[in-house]
PDB file of N, CA and C in Angstrom:
ATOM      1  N   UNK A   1     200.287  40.497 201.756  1.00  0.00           N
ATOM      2  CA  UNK A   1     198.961  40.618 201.206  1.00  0.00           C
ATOM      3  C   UNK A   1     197.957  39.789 201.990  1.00  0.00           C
ATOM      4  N   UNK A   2     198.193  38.481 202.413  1.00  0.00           N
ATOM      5  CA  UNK A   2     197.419  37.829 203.182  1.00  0.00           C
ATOM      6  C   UNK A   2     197.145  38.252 204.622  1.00  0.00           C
ATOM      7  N   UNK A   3     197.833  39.395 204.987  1.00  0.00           N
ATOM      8  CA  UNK A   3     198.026  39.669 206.354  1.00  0.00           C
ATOM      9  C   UNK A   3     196.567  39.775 206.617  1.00  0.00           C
ATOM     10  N   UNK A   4     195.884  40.394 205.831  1.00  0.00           N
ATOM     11  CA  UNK A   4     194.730  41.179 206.186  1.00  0.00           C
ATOM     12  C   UNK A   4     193.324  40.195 205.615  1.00  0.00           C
ATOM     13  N   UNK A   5     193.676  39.452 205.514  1.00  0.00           N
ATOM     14  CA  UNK A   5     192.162  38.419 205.569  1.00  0.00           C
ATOM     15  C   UNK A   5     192.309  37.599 206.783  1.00  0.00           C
ATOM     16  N   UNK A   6     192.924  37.357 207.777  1.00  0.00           N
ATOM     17  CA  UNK A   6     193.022  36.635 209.089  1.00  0.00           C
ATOM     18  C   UNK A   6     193.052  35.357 208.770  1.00  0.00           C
ATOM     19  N   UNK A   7     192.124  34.204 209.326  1.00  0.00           N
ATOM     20  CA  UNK A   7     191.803  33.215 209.194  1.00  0.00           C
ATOM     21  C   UNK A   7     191.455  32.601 207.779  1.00  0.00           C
ATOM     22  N   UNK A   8     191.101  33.515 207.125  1.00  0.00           N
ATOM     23  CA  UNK A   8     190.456  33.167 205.965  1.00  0.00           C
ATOM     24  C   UNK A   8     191.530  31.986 205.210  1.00  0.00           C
ATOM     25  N   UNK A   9     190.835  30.686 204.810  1.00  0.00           N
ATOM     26  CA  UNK A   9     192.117  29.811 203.587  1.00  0.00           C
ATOM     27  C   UNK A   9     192.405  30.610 202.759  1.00  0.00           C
ATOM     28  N   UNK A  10     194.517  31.032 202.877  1.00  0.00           N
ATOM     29  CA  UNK A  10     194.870  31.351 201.884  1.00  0.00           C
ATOM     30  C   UNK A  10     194.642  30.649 199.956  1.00  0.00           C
ATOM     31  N   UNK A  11     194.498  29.275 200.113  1.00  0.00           N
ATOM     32  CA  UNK A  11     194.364  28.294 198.810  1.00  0.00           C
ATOM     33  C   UNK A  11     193.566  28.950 197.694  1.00  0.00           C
ATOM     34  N   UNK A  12     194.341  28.858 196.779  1.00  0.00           N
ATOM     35  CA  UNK A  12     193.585  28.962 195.532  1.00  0.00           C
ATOM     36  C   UNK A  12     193.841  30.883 195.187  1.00  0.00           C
ATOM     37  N   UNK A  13     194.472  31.257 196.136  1.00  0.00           N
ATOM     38  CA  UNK A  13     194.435  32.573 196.467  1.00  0.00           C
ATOM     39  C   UNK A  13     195.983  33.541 196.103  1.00  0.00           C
ATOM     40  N   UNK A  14     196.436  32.782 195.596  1.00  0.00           N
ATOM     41  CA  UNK A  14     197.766  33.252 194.680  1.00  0.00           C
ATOM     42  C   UNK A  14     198.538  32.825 193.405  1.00  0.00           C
ATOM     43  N   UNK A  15     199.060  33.717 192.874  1.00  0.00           N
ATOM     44  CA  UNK A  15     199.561  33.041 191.133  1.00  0.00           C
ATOM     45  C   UNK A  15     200.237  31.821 191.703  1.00  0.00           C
ATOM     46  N   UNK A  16     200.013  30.824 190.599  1.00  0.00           N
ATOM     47  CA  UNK A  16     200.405  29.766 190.899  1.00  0.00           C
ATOM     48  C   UNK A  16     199.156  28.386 190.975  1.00  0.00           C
ATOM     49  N   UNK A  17     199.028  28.933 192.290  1.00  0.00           N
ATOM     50  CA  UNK A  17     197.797  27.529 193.130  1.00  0.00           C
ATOM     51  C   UNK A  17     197.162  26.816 191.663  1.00  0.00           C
ATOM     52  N   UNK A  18     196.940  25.548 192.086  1.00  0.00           N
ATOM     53  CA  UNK A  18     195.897  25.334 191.536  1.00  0.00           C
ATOM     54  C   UNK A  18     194.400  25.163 192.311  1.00  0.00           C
ATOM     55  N   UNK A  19     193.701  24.898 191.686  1.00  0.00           N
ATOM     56  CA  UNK A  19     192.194  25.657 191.573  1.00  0.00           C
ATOM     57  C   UNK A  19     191.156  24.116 191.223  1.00  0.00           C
ATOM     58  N   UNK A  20     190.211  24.406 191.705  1.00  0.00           N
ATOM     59  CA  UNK A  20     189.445  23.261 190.758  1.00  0.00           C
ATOM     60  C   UNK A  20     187.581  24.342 191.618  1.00  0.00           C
ATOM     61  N   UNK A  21     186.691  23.730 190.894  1.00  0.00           N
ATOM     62  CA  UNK A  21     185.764  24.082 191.387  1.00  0.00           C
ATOM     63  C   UNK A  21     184.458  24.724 190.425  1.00  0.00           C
ATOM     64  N   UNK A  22     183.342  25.281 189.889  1.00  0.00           N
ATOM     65  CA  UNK A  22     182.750  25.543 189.212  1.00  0.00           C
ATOM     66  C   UNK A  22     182.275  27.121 188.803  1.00  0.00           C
ATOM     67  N   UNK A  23     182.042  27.360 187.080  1.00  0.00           N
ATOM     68  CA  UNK A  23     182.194  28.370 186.397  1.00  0.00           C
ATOM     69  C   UNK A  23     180.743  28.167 185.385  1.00  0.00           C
ATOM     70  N   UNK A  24     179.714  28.973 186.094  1.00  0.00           N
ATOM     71  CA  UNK A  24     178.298  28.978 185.305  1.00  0.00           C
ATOM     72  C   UNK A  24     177.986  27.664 185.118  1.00  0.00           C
ATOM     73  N   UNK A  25     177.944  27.213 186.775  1.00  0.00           N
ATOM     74  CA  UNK A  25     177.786  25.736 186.500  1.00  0.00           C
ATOM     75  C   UNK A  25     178.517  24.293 186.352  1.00  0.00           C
ATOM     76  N   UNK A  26     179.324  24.746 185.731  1.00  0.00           N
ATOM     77  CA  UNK A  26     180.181  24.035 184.597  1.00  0.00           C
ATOM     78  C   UNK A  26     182.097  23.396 185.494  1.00  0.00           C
ATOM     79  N   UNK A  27     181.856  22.361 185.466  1.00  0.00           N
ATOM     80  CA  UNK A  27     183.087  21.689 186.669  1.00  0.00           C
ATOM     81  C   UNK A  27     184.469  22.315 185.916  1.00  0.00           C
ATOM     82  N   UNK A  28     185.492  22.547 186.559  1.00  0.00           N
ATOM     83  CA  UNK A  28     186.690  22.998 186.153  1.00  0.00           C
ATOM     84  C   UNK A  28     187.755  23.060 187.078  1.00  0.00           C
ATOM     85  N   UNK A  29     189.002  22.160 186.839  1.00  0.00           N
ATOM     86  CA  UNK A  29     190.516  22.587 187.294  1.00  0.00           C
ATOM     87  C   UNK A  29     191.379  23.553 186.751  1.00  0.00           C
ATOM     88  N   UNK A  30     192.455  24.468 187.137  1.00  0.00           N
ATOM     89  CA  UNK A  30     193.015  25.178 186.195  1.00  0.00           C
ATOM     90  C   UNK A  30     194.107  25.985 187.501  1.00  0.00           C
ATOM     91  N   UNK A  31     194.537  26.926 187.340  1.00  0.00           N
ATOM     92  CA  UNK A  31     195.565  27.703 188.034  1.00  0.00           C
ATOM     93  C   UNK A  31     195.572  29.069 188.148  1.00  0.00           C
ATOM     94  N   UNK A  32     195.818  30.195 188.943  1.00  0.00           N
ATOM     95  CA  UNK A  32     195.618  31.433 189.212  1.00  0.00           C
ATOM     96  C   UNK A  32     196.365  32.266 188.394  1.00  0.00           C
ATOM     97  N   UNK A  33     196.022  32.815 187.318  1.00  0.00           N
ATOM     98  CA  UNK A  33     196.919  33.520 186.761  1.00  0.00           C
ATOM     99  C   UNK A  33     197.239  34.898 187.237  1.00  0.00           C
ATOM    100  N   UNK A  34     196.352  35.673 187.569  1.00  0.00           N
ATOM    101  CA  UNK A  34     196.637  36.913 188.257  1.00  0.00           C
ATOM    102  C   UNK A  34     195.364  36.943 189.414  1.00  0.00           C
ATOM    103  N   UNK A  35     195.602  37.972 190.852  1.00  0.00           N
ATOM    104  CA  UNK A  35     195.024  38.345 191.490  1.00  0.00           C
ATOM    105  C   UNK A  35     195.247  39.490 191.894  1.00  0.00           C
ATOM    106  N   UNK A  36     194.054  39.973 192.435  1.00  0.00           N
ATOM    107  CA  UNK A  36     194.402  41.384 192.931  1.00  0.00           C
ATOM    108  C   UNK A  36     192.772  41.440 194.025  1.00  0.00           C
ATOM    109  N   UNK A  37     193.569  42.163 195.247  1.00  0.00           N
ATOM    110  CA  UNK A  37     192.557  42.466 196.235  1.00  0.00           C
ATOM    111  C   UNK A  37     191.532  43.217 196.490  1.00  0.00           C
ATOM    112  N   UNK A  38     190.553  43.100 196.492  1.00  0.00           N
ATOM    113  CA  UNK A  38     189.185  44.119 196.357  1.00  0.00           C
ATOM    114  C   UNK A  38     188.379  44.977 197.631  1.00  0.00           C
ATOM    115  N   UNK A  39     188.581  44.121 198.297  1.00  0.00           N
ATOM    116  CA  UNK A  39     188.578  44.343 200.319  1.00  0.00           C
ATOM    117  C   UNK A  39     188.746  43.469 200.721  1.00  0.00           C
ATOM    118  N   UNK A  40     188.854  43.584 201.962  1.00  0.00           N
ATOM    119  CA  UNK A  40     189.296  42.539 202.993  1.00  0.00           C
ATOM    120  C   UNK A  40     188.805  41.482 202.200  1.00  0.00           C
ATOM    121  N   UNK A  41     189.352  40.304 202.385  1.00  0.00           N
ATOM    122  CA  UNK A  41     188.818  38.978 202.144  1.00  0.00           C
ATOM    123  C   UNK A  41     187.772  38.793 200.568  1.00  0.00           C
ATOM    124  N   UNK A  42     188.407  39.753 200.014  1.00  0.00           N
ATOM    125  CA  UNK A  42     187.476  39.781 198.552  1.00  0.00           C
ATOM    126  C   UNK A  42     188.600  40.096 197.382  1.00  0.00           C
ATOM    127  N   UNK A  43     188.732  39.031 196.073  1.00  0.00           N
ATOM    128  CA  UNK A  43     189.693  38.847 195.702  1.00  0.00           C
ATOM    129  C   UNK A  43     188.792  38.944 194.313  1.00  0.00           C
ATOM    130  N   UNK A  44     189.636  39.416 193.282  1.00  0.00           N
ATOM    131  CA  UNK A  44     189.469  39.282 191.913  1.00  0.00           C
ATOM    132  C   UNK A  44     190.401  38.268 191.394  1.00  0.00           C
ATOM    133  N   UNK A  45     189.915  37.548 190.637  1.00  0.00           N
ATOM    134  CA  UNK A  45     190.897  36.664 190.193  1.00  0.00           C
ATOM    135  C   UNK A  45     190.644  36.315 188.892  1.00  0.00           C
ATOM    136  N   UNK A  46     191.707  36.014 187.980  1.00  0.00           N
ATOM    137  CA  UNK A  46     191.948  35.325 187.271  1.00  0.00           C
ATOM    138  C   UNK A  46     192.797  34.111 186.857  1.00  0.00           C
ATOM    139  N   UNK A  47     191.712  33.121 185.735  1.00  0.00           N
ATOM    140  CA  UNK A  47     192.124  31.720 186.312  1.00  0.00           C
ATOM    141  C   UNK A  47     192.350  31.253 184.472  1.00  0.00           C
ATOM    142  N   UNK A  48     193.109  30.434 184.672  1.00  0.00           N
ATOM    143  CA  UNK A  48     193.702  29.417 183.197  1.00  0.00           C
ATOM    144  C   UNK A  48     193.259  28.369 183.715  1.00  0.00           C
ATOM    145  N   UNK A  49     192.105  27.401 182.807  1.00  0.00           N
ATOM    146  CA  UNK A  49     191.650  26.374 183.203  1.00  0.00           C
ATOM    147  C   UNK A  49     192.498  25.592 182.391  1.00  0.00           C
ATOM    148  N   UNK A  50     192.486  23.896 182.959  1.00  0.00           N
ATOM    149  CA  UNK A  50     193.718  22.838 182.533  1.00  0.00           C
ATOM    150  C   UNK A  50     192.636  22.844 180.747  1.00  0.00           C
ATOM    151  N   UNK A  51     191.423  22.246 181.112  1.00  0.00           N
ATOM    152  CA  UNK A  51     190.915  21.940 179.323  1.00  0.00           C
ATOM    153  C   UNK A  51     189.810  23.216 179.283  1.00  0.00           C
ATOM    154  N   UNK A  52     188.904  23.374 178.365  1.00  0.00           N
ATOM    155  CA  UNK A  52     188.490  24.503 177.727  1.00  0.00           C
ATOM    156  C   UNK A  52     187.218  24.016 178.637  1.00  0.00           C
ATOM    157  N   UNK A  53     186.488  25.246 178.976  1.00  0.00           N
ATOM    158  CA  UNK A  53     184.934  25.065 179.380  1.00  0.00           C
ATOM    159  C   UNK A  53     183.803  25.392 178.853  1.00  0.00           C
ATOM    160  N   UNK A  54     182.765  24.652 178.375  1.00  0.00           N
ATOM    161  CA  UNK A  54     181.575  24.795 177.800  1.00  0.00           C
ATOM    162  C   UNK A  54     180.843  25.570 178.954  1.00  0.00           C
ATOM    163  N   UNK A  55     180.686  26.718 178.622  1.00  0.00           N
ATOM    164  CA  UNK A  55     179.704  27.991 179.678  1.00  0.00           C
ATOM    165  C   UNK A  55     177.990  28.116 179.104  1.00  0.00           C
ATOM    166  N   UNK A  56     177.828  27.250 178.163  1.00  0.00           N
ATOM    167  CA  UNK A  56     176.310  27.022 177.680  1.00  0.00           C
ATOM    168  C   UNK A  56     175.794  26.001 178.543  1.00  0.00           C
ATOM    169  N   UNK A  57     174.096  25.737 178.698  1.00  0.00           N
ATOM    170  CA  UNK A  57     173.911  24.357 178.720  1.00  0.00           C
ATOM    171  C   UNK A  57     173.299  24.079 177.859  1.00  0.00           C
ATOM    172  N   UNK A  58     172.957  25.331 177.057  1.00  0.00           N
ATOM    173  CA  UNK A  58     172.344  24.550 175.577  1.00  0.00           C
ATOM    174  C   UNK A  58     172.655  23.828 174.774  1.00  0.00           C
ATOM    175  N   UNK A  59     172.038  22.850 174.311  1.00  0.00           N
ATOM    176  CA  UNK A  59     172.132  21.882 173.260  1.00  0.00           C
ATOM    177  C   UNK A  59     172.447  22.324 171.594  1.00  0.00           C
ATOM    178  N   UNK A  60     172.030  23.534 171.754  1.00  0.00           N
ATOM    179  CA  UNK A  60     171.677  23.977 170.405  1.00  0.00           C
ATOM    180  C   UNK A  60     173.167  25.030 170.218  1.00  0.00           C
ATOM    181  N   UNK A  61     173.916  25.085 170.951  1.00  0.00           N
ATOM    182  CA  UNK A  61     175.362  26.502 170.753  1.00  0.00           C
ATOM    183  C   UNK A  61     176.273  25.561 171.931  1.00  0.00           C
ATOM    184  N   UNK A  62     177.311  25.999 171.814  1.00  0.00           N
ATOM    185  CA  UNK A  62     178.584  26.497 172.686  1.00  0.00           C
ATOM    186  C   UNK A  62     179.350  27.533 172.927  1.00  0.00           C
ATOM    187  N   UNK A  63     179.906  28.048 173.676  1.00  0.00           N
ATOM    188  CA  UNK A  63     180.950  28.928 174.310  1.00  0.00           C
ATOM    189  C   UNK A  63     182.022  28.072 175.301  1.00  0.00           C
ATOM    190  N   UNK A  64     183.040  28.094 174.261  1.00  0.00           N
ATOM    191  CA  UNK A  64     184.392  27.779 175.000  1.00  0.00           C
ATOM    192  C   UNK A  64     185.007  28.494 175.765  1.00  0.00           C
ATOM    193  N   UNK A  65     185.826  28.383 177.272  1.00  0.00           N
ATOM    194  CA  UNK A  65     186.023  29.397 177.872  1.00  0.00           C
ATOM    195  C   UNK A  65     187.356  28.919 178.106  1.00  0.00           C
ATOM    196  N   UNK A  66     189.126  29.367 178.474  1.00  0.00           N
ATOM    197  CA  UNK A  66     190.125  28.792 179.032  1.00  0.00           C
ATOM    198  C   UNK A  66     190.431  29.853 179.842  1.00  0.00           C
ATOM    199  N   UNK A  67     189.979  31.068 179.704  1.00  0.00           N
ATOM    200  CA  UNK A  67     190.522  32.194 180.885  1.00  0.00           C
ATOM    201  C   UNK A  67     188.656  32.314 181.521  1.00  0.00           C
ATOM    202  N   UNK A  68     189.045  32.434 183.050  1.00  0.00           N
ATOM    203  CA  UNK A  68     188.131  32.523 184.174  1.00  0.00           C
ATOM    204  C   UNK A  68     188.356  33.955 184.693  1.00  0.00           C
ATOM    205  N   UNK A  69     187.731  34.905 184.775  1.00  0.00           N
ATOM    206  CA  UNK A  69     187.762  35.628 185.321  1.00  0.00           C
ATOM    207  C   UNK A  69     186.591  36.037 186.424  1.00  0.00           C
ATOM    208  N   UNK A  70     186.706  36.568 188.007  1.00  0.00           N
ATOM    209  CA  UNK A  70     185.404  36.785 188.535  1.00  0.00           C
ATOM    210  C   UNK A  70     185.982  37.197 189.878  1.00  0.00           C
ATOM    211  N   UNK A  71     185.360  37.584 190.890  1.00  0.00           N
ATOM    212  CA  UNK A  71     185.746  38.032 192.433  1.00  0.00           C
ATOM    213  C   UNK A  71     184.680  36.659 193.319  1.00  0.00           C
ATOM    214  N   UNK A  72     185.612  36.164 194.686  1.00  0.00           N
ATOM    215  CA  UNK A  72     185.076  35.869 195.036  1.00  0.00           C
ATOM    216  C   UNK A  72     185.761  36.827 196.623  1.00  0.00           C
ATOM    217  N   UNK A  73     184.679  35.714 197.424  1.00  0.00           N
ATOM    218  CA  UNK A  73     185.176  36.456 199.098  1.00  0.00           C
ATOM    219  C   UNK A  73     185.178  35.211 200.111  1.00  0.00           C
ATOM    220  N   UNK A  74     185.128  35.173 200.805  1.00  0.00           N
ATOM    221  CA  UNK A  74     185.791  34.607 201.907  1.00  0.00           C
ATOM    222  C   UNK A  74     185.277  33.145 201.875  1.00  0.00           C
ATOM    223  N   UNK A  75     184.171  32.533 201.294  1.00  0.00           N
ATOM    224  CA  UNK A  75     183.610  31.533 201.615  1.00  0.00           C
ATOM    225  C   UNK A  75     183.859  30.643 200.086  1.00  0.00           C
ATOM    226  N   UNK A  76     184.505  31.636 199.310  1.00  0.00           N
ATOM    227  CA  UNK A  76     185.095  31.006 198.105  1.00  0.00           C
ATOM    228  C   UNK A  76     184.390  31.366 196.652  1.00  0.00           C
ATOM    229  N   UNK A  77     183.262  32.156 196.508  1.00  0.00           N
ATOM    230  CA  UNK A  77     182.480  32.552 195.835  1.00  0.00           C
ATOM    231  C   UNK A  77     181.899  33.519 195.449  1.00  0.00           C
ATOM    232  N   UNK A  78     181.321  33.610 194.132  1.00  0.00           N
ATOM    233  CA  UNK A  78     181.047  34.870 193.987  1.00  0.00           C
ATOM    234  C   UNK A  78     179.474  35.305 194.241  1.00  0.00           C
ATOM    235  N   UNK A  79     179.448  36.800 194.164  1.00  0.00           N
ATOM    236  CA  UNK A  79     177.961  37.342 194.734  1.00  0.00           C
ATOM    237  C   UNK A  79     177.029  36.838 193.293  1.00  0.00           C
ATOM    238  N   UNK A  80     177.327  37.111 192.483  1.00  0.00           N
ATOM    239  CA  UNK A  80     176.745  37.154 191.112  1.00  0.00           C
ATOM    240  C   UNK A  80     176.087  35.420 191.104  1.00  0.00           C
ATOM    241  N   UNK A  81     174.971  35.342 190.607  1.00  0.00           N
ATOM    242  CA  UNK A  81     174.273  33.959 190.534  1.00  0.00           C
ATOM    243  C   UNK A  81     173.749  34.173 189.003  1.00  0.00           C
ATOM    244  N   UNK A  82     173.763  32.455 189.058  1.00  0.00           N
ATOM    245  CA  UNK A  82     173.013  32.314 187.682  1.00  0.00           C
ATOM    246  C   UNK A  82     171.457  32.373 188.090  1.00  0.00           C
ATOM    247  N   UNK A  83     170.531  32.242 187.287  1.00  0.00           N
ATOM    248  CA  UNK A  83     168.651  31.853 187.153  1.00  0.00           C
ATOM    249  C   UNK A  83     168.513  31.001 187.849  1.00  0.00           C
ATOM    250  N   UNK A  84     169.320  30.050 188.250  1.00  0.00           N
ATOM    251  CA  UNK A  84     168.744  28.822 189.328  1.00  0.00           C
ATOM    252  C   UNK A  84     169.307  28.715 190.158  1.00  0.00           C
ATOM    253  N   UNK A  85     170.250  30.111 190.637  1.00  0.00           N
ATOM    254  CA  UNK A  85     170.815  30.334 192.153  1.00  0.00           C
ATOM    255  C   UNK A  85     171.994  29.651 192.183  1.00  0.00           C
ATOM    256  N   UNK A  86     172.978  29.398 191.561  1.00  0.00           N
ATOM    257  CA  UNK A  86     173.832  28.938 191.558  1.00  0.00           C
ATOM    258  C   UNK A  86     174.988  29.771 191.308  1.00  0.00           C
ATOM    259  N   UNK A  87     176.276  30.288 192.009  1.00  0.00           N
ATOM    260  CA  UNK A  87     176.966  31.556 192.253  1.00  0.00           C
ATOM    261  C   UNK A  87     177.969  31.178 190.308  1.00  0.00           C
ATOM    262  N   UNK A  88     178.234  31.963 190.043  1.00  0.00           N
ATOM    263  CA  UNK A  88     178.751  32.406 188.498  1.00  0.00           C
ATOM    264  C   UNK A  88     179.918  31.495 188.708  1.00  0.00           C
ATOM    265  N   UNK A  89     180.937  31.964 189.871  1.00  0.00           N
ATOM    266  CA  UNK A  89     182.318  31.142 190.084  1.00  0.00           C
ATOM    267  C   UNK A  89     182.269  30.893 191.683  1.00  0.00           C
ATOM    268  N   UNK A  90     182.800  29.067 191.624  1.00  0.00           N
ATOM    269  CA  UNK A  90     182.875  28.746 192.878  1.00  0.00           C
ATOM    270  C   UNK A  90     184.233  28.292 193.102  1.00  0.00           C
ATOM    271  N   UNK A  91     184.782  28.407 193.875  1.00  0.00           N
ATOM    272  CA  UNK A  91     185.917  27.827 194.134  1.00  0.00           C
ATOM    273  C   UNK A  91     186.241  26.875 195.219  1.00  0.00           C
ATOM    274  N   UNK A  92     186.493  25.523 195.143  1.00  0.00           N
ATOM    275  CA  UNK A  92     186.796  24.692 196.428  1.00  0.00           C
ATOM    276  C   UNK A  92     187.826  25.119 197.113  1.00  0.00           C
ATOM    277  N   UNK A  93     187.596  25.491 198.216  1.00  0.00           N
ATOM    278  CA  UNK A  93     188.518  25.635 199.629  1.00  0.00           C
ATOM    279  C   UNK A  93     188.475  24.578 200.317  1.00  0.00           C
ATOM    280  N   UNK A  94     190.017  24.269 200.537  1.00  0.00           N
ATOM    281  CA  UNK A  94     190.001  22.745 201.432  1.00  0.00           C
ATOM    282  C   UNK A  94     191.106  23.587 202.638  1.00  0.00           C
TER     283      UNK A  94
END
């Protein structure tokens, strides 16, 4: 499966890995629960975070989140942004 992204860091990029990096903002570690390939170097993924994530920044509600779901591509991220330009899911690549 990796054959075909070249260079690209495999990390974070198969069941298993763990993961750390940000979700609407919001800091998070957790592990790959499923993936599946979208094109070259563009991955859907789903993620089990270690503790639950607050996906609000409002003061006034919450939304708890423990499953991550989103596509990123080669640079670790996704196309989709929040209102202040900040990508939906980021993922650290080391």
């Amino acid at each position: 499966m990796f054959a075909a992204i070249g260079n690209v860091p495999t990390k974070g990029r198969a069941i298993g890995d763990k993961v750390s990096g940000t979700y609407l903002s919001q800091p998070f570690t957790g592990h790959v629960v499923s993936i599946s390939t979208l094109k070259p170097e563009w991955f859907r993924l789903e993620l089990h975070s270690d503790e639950v994530v607050d996906v609000v920044t409002s003061d006034g509600f919450s939304n708890f989140r423990s499953r991550i779901r989103g596509a990123i591509g080669p640079k670790g991220h996704s196309i989709e942004r929040t209102s202040d330009g900040q990508a939906h899911l980021q993922i650290d690549i080391r």
